[in-house]
N, C-alpha and C. Protein backbone atom coordinates (compact mmCIF):
# COMPACT_ATOMS: atom_id res chain seq x y z
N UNK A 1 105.07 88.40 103.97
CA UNK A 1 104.36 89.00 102.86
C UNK A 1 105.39 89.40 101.80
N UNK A 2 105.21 88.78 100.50
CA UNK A 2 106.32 89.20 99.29
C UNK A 2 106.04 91.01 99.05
N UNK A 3 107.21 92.18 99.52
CA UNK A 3 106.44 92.95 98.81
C UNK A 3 107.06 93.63 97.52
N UNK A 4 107.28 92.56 96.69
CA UNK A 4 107.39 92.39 95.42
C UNK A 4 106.29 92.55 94.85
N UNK A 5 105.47 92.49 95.28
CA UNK A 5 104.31 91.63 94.33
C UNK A 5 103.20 93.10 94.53
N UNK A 6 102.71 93.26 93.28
CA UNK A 6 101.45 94.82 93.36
C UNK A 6 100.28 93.98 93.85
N UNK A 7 99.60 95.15 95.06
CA UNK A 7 98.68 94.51 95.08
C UNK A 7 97.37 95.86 95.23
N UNK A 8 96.60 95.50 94.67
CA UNK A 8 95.07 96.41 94.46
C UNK A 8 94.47 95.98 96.27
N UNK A 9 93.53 97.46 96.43
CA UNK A 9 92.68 97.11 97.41
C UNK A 9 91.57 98.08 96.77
N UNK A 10 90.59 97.66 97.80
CA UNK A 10 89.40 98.38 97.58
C UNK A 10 89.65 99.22 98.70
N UNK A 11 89.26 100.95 98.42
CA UNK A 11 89.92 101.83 99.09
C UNK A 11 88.81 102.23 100.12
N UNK A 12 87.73 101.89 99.67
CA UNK A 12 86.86 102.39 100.79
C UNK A 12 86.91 101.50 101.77
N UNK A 13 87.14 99.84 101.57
CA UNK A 13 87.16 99.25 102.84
C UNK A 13 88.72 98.71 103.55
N UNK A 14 89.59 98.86 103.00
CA UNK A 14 91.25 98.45 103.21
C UNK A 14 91.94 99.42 103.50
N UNK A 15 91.29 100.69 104.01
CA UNK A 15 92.90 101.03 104.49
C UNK A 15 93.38 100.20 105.79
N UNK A 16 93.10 99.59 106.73
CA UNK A 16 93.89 98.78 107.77
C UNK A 16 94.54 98.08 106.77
N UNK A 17 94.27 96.93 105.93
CA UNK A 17 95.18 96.61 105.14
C UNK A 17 96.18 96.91 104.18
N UNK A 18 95.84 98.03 104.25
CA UNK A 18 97.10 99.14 103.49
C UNK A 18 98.16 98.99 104.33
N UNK A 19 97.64 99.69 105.37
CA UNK A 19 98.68 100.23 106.67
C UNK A 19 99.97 99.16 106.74
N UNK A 20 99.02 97.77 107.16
CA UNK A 20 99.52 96.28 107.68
C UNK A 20 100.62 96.34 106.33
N UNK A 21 100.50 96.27 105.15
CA UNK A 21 100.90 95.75 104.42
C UNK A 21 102.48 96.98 104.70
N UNK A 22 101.57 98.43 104.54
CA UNK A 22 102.96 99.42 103.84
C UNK A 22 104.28 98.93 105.70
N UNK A 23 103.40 98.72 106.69
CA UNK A 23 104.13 98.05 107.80
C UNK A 23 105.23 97.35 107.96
N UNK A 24 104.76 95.89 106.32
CA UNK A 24 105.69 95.17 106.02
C UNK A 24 106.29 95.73 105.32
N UNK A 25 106.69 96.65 103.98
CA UNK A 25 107.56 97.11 103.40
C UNK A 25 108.13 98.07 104.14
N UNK A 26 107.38 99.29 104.74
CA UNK A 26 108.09 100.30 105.37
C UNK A 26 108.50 99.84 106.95
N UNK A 27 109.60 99.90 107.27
CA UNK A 27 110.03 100.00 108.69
C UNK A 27 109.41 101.35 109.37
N UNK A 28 109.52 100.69 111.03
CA UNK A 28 108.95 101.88 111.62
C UNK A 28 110.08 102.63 111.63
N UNK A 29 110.61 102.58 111.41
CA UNK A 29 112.25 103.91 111.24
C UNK A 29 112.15 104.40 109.91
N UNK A 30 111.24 103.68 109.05
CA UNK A 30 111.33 104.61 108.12
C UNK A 30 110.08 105.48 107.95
N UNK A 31 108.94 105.31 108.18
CA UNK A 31 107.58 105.72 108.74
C UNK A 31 107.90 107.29 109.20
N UNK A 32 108.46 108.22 109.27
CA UNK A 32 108.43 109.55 109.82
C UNK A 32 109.42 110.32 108.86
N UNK A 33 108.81 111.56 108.76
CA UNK A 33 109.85 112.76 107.73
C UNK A 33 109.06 113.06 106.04
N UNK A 34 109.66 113.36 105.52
CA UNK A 34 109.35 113.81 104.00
C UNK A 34 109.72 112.28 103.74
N UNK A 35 109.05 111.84 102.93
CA UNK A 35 109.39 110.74 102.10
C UNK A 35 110.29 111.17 100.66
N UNK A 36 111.27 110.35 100.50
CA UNK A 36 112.17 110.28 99.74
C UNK A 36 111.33 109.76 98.47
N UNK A 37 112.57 110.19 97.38
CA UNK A 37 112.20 109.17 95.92
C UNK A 37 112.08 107.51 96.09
N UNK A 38 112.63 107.02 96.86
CA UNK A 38 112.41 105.91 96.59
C UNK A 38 110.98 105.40 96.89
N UNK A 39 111.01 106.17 98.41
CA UNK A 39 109.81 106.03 99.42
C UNK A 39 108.59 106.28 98.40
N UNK A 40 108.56 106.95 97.65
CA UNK A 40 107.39 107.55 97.00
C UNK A 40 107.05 106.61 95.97
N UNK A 41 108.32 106.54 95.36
CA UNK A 41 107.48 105.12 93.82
C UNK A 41 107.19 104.22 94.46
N UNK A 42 108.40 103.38 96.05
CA UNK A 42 107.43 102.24 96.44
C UNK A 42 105.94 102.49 97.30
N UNK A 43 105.54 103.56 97.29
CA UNK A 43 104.42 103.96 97.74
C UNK A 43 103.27 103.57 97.12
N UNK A 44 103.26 104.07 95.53
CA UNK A 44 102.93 104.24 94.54
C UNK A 44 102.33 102.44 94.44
N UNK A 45 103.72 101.94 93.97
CA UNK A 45 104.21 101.03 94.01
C UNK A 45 102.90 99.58 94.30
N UNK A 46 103.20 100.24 95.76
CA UNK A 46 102.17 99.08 96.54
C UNK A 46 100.43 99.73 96.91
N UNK A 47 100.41 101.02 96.40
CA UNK A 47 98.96 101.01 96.40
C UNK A 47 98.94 101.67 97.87
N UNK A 48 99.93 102.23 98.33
CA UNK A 48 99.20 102.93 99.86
C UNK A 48 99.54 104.42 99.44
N UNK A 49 99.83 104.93 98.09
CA UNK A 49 99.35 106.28 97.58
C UNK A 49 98.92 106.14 96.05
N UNK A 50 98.42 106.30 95.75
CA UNK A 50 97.84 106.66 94.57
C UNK A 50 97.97 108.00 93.82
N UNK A 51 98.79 107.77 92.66
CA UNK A 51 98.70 108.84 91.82
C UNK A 51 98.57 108.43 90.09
N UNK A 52 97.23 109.04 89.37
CA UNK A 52 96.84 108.20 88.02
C UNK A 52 96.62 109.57 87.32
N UNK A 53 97.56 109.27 86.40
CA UNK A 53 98.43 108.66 85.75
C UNK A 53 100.21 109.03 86.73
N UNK A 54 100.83 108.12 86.91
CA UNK A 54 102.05 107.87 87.39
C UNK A 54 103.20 107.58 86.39
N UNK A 55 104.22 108.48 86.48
CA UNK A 55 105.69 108.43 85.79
C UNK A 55 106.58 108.69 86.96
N UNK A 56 107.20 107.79 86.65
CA UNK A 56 108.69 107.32 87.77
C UNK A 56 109.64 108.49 87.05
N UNK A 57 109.83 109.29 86.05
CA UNK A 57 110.64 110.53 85.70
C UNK A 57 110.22 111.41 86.09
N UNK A 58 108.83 111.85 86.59
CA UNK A 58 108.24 112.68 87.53
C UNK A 58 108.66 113.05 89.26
N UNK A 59 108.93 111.88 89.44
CA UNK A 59 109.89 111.38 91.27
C UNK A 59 110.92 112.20 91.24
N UNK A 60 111.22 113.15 91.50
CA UNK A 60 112.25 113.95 92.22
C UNK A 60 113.14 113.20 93.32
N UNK A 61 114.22 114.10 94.18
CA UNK A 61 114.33 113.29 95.16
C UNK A 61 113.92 112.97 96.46
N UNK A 62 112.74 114.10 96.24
CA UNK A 62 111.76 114.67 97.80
C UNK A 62 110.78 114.69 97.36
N UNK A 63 109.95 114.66 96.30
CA UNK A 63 108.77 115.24 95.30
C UNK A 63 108.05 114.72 94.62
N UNK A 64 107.07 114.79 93.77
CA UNK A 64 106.73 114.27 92.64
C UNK A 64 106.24 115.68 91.76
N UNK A 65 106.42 115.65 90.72
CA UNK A 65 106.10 116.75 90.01
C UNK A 65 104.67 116.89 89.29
N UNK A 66 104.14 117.68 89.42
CA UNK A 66 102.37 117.54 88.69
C UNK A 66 102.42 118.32 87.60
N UNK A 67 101.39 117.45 86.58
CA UNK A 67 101.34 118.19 85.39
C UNK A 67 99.86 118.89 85.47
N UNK A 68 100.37 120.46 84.64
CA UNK A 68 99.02 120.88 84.33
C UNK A 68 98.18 120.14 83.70
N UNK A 69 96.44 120.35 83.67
CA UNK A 69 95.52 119.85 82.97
C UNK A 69 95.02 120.24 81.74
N UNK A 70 95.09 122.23 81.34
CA UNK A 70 94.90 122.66 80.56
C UNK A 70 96.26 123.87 79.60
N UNK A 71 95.47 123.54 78.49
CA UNK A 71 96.52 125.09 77.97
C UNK A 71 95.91 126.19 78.79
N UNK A 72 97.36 127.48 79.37
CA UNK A 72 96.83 128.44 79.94
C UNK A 72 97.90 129.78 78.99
N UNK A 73 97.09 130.73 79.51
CA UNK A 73 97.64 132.03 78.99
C UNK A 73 97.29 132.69 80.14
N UNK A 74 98.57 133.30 80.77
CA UNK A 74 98.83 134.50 81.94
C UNK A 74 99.02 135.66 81.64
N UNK A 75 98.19 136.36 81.35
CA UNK A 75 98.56 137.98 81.26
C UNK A 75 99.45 138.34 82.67
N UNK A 76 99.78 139.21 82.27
CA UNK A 76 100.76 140.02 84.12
C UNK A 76 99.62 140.30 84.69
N UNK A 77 99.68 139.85 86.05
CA UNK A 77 98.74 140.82 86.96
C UNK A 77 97.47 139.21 86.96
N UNK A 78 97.39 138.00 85.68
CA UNK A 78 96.05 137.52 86.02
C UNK A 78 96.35 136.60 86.89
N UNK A 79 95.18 135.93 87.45
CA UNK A 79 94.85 134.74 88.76
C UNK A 79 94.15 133.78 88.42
N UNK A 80 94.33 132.77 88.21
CA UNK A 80 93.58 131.90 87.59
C UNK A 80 94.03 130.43 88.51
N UNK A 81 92.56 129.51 88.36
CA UNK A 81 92.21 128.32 89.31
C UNK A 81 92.26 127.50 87.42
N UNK A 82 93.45 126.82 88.18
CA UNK A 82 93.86 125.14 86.76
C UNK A 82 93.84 123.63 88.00
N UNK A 83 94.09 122.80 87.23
CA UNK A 83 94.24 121.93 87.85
C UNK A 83 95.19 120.73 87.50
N UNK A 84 95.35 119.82 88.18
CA UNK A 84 96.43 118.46 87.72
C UNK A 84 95.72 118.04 87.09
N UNK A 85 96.86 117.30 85.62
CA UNK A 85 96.24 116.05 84.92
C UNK A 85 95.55 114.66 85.89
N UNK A 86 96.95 114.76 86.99
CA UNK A 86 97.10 113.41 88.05
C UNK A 86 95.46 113.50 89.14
N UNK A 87 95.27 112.34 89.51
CA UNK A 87 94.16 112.26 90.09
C UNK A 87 95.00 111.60 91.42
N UNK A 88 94.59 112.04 92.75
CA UNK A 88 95.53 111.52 93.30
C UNK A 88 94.76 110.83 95.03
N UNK A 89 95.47 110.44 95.80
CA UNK A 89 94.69 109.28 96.82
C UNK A 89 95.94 109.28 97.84
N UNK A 90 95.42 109.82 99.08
CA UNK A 90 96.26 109.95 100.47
C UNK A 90 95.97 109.20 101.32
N UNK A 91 96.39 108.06 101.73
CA UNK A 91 96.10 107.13 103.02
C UNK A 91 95.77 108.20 104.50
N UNK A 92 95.51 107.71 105.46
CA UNK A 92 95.12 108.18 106.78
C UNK A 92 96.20 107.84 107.42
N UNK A 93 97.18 108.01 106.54
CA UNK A 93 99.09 107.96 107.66
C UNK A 93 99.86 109.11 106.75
N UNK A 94 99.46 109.93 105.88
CA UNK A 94 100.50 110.55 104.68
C UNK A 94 99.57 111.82 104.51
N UNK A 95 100.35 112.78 104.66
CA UNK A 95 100.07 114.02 104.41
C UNK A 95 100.66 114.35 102.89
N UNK A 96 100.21 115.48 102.12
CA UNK A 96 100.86 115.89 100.89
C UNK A 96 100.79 117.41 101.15
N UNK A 97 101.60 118.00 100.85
CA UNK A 97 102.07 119.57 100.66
C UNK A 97 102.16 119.67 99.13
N UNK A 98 101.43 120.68 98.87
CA UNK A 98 102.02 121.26 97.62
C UNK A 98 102.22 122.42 97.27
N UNK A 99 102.96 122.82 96.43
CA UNK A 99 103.84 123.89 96.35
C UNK A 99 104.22 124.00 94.53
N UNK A 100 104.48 125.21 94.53
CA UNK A 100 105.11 125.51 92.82
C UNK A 100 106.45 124.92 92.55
N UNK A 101 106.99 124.76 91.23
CA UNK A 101 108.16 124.66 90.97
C UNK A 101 109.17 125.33 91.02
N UNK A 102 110.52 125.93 91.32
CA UNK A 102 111.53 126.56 91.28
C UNK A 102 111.40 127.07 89.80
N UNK A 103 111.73 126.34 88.73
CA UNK A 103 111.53 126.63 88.12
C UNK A 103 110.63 127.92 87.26
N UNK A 104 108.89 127.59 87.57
CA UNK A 104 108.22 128.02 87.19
C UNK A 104 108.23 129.86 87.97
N UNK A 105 108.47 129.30 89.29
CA UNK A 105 109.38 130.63 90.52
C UNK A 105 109.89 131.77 89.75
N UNK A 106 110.67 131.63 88.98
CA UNK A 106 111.50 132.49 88.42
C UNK A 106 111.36 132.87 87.23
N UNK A 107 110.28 132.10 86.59
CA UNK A 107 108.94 132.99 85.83
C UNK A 107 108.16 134.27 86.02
N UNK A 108 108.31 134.01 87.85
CA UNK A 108 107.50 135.44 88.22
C UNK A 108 105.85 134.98 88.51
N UNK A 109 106.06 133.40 88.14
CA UNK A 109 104.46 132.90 88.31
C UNK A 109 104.49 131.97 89.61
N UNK A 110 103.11 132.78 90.76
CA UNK A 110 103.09 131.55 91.49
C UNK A 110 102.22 131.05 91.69
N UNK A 111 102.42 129.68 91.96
CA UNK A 111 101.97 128.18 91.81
C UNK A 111 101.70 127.98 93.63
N UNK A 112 100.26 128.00 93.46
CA UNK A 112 99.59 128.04 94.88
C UNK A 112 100.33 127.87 96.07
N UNK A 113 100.09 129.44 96.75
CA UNK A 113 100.91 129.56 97.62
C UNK A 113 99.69 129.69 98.85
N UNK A 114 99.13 129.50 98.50
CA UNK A 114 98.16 129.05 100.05
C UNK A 114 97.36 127.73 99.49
N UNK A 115 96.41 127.51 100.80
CA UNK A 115 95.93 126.46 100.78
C UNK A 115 96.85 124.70 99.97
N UNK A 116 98.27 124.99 100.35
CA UNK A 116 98.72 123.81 99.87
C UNK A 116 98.76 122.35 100.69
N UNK A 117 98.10 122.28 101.81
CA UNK A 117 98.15 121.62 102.88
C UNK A 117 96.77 120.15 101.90
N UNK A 118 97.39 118.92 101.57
CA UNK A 118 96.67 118.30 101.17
C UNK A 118 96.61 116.99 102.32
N UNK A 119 95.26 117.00 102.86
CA UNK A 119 94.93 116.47 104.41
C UNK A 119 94.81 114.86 103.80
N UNK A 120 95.42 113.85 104.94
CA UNK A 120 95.01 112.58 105.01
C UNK A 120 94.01 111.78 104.21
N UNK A 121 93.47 111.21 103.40
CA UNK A 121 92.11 110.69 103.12
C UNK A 121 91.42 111.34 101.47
N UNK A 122 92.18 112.57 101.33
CA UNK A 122 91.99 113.06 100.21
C UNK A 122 91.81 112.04 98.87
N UNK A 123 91.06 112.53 98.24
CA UNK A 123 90.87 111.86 96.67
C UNK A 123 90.27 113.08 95.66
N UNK A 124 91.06 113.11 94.95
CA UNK A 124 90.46 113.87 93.70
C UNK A 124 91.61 114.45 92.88
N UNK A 125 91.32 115.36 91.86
CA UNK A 125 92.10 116.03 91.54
C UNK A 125 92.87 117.32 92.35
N UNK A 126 94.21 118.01 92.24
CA UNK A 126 94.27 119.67 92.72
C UNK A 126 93.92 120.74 92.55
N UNK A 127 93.20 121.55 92.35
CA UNK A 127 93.24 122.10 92.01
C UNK A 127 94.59 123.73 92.28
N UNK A 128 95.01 124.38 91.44
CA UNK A 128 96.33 124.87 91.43
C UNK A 128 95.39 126.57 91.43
N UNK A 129 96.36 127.42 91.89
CA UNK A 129 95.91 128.47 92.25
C UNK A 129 97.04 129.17 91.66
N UNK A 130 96.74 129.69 90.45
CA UNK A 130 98.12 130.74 89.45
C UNK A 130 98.02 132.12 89.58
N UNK A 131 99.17 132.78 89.84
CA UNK A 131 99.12 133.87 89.58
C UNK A 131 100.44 134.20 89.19
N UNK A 132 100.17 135.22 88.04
CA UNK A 132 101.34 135.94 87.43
C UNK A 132 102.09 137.10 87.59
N UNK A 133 102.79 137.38 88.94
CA UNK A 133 103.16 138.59 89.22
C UNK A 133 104.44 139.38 88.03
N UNK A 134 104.70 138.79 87.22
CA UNK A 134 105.82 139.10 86.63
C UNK A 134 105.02 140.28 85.43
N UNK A 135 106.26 140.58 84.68
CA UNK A 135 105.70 142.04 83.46
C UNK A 135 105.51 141.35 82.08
N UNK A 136 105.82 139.61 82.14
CA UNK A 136 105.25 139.46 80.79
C UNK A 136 104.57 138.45 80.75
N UNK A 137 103.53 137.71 79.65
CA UNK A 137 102.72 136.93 79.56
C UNK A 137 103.52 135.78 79.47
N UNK A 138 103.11 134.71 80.03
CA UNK A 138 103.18 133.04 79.77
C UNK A 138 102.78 132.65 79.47
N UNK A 139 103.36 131.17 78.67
CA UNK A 139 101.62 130.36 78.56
C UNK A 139 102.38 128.96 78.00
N UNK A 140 101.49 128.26 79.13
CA UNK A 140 101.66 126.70 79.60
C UNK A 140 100.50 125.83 78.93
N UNK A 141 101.03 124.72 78.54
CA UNK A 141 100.40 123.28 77.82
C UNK A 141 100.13 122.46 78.80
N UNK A 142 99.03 121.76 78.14
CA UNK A 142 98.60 120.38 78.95
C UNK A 142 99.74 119.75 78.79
N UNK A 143 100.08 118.92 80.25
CA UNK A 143 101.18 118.15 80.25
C UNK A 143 102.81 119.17 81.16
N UNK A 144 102.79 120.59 81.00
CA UNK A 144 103.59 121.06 81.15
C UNK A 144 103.84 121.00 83.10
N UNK A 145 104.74 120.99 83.81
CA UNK A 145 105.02 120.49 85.11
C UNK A 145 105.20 122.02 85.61
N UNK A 146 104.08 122.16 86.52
CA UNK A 146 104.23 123.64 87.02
C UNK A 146 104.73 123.54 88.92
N UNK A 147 103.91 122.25 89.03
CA UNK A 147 103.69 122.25 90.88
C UNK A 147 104.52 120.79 91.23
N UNK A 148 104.30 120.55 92.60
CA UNK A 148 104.95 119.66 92.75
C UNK A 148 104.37 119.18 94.49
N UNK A 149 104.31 118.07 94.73
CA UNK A 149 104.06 118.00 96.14
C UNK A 149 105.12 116.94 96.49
N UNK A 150 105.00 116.98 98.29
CA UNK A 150 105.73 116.56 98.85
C UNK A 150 104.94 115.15 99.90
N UNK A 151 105.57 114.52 100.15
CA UNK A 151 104.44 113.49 100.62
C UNK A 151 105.12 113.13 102.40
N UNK A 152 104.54 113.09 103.70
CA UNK A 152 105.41 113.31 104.88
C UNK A 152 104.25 112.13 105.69
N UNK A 153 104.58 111.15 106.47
CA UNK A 153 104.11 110.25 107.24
C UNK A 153 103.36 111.29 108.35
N UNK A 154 102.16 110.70 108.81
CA UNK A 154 101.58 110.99 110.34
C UNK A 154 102.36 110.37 111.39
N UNK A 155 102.64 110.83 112.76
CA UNK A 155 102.65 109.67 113.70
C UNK A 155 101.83 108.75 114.06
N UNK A 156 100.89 109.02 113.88
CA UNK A 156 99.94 107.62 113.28
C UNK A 156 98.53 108.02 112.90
N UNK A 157 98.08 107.36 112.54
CA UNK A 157 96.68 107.15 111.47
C UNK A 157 95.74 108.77 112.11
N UNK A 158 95.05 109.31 110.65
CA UNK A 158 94.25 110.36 111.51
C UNK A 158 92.72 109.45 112.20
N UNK A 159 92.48 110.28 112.92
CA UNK A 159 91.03 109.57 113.54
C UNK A 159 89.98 110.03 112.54
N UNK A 160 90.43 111.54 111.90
CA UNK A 160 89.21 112.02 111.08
C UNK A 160 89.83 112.20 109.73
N UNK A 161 90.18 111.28 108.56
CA UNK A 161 90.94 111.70 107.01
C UNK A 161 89.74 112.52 106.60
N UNK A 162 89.97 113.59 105.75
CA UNK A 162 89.53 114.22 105.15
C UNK A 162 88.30 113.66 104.27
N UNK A 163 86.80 114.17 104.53
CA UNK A 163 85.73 114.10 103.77
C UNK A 163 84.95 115.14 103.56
N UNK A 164 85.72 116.36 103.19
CA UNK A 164 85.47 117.66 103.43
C UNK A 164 84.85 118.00 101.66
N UNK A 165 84.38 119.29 101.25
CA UNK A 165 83.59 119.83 100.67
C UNK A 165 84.28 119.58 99.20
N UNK A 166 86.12 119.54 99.26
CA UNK A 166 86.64 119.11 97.46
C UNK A 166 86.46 117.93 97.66
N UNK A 167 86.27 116.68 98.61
CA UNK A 167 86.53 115.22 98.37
C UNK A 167 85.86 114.99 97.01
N UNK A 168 86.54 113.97 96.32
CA UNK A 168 86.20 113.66 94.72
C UNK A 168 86.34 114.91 93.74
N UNK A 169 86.84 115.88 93.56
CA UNK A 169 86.74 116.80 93.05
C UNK A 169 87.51 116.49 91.43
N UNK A 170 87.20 117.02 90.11
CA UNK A 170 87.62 116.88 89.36
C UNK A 170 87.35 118.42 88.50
N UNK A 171 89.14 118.69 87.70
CA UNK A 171 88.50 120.14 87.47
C UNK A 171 88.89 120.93 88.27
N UNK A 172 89.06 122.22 88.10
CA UNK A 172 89.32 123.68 88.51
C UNK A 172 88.24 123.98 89.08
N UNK A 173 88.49 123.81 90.56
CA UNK A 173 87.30 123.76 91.55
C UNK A 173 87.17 125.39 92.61
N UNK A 174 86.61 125.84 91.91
CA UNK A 174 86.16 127.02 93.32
C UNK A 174 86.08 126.91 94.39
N UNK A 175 86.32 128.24 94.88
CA UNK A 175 85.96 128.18 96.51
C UNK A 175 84.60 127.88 96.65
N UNK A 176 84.46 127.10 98.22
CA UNK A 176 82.98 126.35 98.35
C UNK A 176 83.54 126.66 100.06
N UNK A 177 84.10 128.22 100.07
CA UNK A 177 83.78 128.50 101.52
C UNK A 177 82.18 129.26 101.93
N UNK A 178 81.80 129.35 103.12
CA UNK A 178 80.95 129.64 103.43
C UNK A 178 80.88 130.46 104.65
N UNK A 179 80.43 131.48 104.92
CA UNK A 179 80.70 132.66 106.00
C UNK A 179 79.88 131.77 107.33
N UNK A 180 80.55 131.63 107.95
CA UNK A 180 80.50 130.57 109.85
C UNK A 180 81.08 129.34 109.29
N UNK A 181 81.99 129.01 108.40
CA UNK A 181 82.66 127.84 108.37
C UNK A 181 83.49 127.60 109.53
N UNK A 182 83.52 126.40 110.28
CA UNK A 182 84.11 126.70 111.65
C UNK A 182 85.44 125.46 111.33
């Protein structure tokens, strides 16, 4: 299999052919850990992650960096639900973590510190969870890079990828917990 060559699938019925394919590009020695920069654009690359809109100056060397969706203004003390420009797509072998920027860290603003666990199978936008513990106001542009995730192989495929209550989500999405959520 050339894997030079981009190739599209239809996502609801190809992930085995994802797998097969990322098989041929990725070695099983390379298949386990945080995926690297390279690992990540050829990810990208060949269609067994999805992230739209995608910039290769975004790729860190462990990371990819996400841009906010809206202009925001942080008073000290506020909490506010934003979200990624990026729309993004996790195979049933790749976990994503996400986490704030260092950067943005030492603002005094943080960039969702729970719920960063982004499960197998996922599709949609992030939604980002801000808060401004610091003593003075901020304020961030569409486009501006606040968060960042990390992308880490399964030992192999989940049995159940994620089709949970954000699947497809677009937008600064609320909680949609429910008291006996088990």
């Amino acid at each position: 299999m050339n894997d030079q060559k981009l190739v599209q699938f239809d996502i609801a019925t190809d992930s085995y052919r994802r797998r097969e394919y990322a098989a041929a590009v990725f070695p099983p020695e390379a298949r386990r850990g945080i995926l690297s920069d390279w690992s990540i654009a050829r990810a990208v690359e060949i269609g067994l992650i999805e992230i739209n809109p995608f910039d290769r100056v975004h790729v860190q060397a462990a990371s990819y960096d996400l841009m906010l969706a809206q202009d925001l203004d942080l008073m000290p003390d506020d909490a506010v639900l934003a979200d990624t420009i990026e729309h993004l797509w996790l195979p049933d072998t790749i976990v994503g973590i996400l986490s704030g920027r260092s950067s943005i860290a030492r603002q005094f603003v943080a960039v969702h510190c729970t719920g960063g666990y982004i499960d197998p199978g996922f599709d949609g936008t992030l939604t980002l969870e801000l808060k401004n513990l610091g003593r003075e106001a901020r304020s961030y542009k569409r486009g501006d890079r606040l968060a960042q995730i990390q992308f880490a192989w399964l030992d192999r495929p989940a049995l159940n990828p994620y089709h949970g209550r954000y699947q497809f989500q677009s937008g600064p999405t609320e909680s949609r917990f429910e008291h006996g959520d088990q």
